[in-house]
N, C-alpha and C. Protein backbone atom coordinates (compact mmCIF):
# COMPACT_ATOMS: atom_id res chain seq x y z
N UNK A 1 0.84 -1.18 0.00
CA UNK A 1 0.00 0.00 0.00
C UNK A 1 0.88 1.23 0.00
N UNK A 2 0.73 2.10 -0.70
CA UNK A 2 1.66 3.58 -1.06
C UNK A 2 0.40 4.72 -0.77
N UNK A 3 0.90 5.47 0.58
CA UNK A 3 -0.15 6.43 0.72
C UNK A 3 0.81 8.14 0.83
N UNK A 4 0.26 8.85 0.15
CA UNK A 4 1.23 9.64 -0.25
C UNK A 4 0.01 11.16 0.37
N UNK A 5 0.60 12.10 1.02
CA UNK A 5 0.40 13.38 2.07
C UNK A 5 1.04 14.33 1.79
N UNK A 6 0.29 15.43 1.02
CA UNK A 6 0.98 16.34 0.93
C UNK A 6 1.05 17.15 2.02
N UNK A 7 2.16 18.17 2.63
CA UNK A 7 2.28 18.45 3.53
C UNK A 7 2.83 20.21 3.26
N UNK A 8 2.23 20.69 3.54
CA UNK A 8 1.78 22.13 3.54
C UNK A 8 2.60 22.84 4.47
N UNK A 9 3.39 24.23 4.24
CA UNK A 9 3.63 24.86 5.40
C UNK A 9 2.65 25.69 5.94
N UNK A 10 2.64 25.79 7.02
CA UNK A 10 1.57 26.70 8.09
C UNK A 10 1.83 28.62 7.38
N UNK A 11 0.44 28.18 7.25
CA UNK A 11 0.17 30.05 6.79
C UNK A 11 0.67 31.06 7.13
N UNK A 12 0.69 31.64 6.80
CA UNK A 12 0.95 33.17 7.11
C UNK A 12 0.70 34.37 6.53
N UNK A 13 -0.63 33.85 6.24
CA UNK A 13 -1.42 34.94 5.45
C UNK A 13 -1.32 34.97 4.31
N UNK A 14 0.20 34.81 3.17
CA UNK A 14 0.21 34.84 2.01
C UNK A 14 1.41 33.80 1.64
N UNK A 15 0.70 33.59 0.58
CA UNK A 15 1.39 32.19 -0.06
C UNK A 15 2.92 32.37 -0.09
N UNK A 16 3.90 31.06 -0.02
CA UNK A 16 4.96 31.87 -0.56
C UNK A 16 5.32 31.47 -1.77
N UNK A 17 6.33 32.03 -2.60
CA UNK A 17 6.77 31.72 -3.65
C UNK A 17 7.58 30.49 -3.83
N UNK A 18 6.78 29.48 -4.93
CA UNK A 18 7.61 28.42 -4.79
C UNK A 18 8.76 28.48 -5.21
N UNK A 19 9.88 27.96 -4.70
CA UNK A 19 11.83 27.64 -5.30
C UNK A 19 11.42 26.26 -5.78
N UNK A 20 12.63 26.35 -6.87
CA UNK A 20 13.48 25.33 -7.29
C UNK A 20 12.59 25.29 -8.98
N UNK A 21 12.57 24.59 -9.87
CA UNK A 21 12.46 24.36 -11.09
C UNK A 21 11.31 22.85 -10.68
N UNK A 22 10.46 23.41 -11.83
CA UNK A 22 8.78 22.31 -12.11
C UNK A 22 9.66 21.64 -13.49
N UNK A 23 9.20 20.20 -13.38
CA UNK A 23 9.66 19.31 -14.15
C UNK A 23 8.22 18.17 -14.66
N UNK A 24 8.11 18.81 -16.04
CA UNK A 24 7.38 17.58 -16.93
C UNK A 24 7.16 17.58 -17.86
N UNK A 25 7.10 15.77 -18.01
CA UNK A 25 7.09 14.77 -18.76
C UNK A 25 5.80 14.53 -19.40
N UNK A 26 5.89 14.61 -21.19
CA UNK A 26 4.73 14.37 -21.74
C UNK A 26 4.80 13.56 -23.05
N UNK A 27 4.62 12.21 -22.66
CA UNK A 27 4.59 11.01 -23.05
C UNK A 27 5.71 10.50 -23.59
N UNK A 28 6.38 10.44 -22.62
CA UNK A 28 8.09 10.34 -22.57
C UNK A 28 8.30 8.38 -22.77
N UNK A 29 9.16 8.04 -23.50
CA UNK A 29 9.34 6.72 -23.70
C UNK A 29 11.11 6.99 -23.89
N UNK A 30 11.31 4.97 -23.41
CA UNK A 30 12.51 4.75 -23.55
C UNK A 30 12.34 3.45 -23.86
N UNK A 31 13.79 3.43 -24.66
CA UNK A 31 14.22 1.76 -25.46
C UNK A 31 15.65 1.38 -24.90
N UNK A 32 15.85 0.02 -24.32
CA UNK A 32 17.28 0.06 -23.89
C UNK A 32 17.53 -1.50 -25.03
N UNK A 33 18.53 -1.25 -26.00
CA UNK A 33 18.87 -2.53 -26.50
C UNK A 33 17.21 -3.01 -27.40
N UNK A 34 16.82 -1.81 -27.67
CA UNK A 34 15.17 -2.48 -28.51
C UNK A 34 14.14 -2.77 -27.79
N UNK A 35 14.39 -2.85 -26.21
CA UNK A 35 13.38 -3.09 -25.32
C UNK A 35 12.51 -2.06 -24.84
N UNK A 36 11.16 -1.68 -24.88
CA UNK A 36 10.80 -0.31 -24.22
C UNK A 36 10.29 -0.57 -22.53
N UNK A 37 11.54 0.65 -22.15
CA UNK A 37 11.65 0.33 -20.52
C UNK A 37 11.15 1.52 -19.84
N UNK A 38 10.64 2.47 -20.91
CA UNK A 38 9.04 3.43 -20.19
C UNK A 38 8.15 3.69 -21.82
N UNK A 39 7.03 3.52 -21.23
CA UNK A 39 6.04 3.94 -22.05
C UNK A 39 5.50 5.10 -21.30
N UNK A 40 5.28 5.98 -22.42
CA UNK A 40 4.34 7.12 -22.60
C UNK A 40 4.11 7.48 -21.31
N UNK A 41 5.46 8.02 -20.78
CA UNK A 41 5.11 8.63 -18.77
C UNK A 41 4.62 10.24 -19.26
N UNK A 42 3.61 10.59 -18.20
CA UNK A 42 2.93 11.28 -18.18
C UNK A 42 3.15 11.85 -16.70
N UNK A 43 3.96 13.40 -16.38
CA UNK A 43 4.13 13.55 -15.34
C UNK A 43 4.36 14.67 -15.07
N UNK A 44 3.81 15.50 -14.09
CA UNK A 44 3.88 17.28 -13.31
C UNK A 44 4.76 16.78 -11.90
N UNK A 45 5.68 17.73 -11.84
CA UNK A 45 5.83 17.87 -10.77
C UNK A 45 6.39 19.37 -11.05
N UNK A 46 5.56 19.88 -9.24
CA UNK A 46 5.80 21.58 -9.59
C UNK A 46 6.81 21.83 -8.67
N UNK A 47 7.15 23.32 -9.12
CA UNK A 47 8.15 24.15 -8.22
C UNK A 47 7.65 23.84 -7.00
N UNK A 48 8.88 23.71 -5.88
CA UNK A 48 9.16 23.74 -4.55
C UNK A 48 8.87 22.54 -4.09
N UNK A 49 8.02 21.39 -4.82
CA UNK A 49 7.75 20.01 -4.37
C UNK A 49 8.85 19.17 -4.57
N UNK A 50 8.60 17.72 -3.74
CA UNK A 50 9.58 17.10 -3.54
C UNK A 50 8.96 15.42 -4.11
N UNK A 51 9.46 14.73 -5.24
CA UNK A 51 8.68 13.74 -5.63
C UNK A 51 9.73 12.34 -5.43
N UNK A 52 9.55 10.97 -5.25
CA UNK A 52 9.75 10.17 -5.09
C UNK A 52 9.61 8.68 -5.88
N UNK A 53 10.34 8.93 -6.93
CA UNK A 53 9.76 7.83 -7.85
C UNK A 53 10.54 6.42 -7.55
N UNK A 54 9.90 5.10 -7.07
CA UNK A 54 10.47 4.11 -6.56
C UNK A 54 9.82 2.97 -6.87
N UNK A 55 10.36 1.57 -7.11
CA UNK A 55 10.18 0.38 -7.91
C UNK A 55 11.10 -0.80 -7.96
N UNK A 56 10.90 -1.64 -7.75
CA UNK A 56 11.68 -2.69 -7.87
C UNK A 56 13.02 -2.26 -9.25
N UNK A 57 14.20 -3.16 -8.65
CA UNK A 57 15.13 -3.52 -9.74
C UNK A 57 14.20 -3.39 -11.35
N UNK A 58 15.14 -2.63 -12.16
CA UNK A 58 14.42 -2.57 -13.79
C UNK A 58 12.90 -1.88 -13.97
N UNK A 59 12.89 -1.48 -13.18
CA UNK A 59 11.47 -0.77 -13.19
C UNK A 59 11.48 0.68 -14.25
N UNK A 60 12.67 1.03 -14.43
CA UNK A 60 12.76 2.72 -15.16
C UNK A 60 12.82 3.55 -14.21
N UNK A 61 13.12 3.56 -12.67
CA UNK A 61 13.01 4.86 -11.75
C UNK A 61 14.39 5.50 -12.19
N UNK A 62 15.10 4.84 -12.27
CA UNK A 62 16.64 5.54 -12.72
C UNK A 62 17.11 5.92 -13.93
N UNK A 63 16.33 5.22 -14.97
CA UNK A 63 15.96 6.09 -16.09
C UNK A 63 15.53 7.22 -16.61
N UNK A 64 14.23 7.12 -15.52
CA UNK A 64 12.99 8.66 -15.85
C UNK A 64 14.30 9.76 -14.76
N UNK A 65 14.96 9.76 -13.93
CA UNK A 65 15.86 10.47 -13.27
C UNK A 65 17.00 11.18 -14.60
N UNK A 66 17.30 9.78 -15.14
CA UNK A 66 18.70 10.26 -16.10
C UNK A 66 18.12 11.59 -17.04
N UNK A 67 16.77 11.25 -17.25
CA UNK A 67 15.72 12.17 -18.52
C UNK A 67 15.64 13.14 -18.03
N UNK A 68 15.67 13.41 -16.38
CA UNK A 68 14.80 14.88 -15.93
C UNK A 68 16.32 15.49 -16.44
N UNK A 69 17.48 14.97 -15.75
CA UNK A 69 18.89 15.54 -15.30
C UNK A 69 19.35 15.91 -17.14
N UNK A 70 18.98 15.54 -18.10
CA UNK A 70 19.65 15.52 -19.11
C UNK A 70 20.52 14.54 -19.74
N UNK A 71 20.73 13.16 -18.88
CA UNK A 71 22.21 12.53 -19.00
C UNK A 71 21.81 11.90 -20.15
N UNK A 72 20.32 11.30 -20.04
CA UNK A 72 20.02 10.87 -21.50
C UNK A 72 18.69 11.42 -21.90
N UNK A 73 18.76 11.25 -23.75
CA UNK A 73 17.43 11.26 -24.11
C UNK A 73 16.29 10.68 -24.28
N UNK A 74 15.24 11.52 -24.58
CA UNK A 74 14.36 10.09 -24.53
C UNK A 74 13.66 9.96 -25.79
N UNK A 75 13.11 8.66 -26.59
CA UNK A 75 13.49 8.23 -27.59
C UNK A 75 11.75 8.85 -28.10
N UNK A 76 10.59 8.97 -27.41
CA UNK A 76 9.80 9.54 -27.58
C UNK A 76 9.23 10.63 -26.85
N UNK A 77 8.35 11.53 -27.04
CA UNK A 77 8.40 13.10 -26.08
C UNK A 77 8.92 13.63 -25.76
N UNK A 78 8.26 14.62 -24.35
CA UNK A 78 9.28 15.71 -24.23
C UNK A 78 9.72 15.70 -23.07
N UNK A 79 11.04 16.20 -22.52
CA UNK A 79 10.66 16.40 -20.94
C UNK A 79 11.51 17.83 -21.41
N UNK A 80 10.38 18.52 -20.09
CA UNK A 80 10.45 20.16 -19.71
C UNK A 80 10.68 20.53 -18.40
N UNK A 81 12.28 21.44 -18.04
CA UNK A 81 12.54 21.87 -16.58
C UNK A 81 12.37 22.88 -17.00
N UNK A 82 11.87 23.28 -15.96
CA UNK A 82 11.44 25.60 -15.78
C UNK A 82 12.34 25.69 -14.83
């Protein structure tokens, strides 16, 4: 079971401005050796959040990582850092 809480800082009347760079993925695929080891990921994550992508051995979590960072490309879509 994966139960996931977003967790808010305590108000203070006005929002603050989120830091750091929003990252996504729109229908992003990968092939390793002819094999496709993501299909069509579909994914927001915004400024100042903190996301956690995790999976057994061969799953693509360290893949969809290499895509955000640049190290590799990806063989279909787009991925977008602000």
């Amino acid at each position: 079971m994966v139960a996931v809480t977003p967790v808010e800082p305590a108000g203070t009347g006005r929002a603050p401005r989120p830091r750091g760079w929003s990252i996504v993925f729109r229908g992003v695929s990968r092939d390793r050796a002819g094999v496709r080891v993501l299909h069509d990921i579909d994914l927001e994550i915004a400024a100042g959040r903190i996301a956690a992508i995790v999976g057994p051995s061969g799953c693509g979590a360290s893949t969809l990582l290499r895509l955000a960072t640049g190290a590799e490309r990806c063989d279909g879509g787009t991925v977008q850092v602000e």
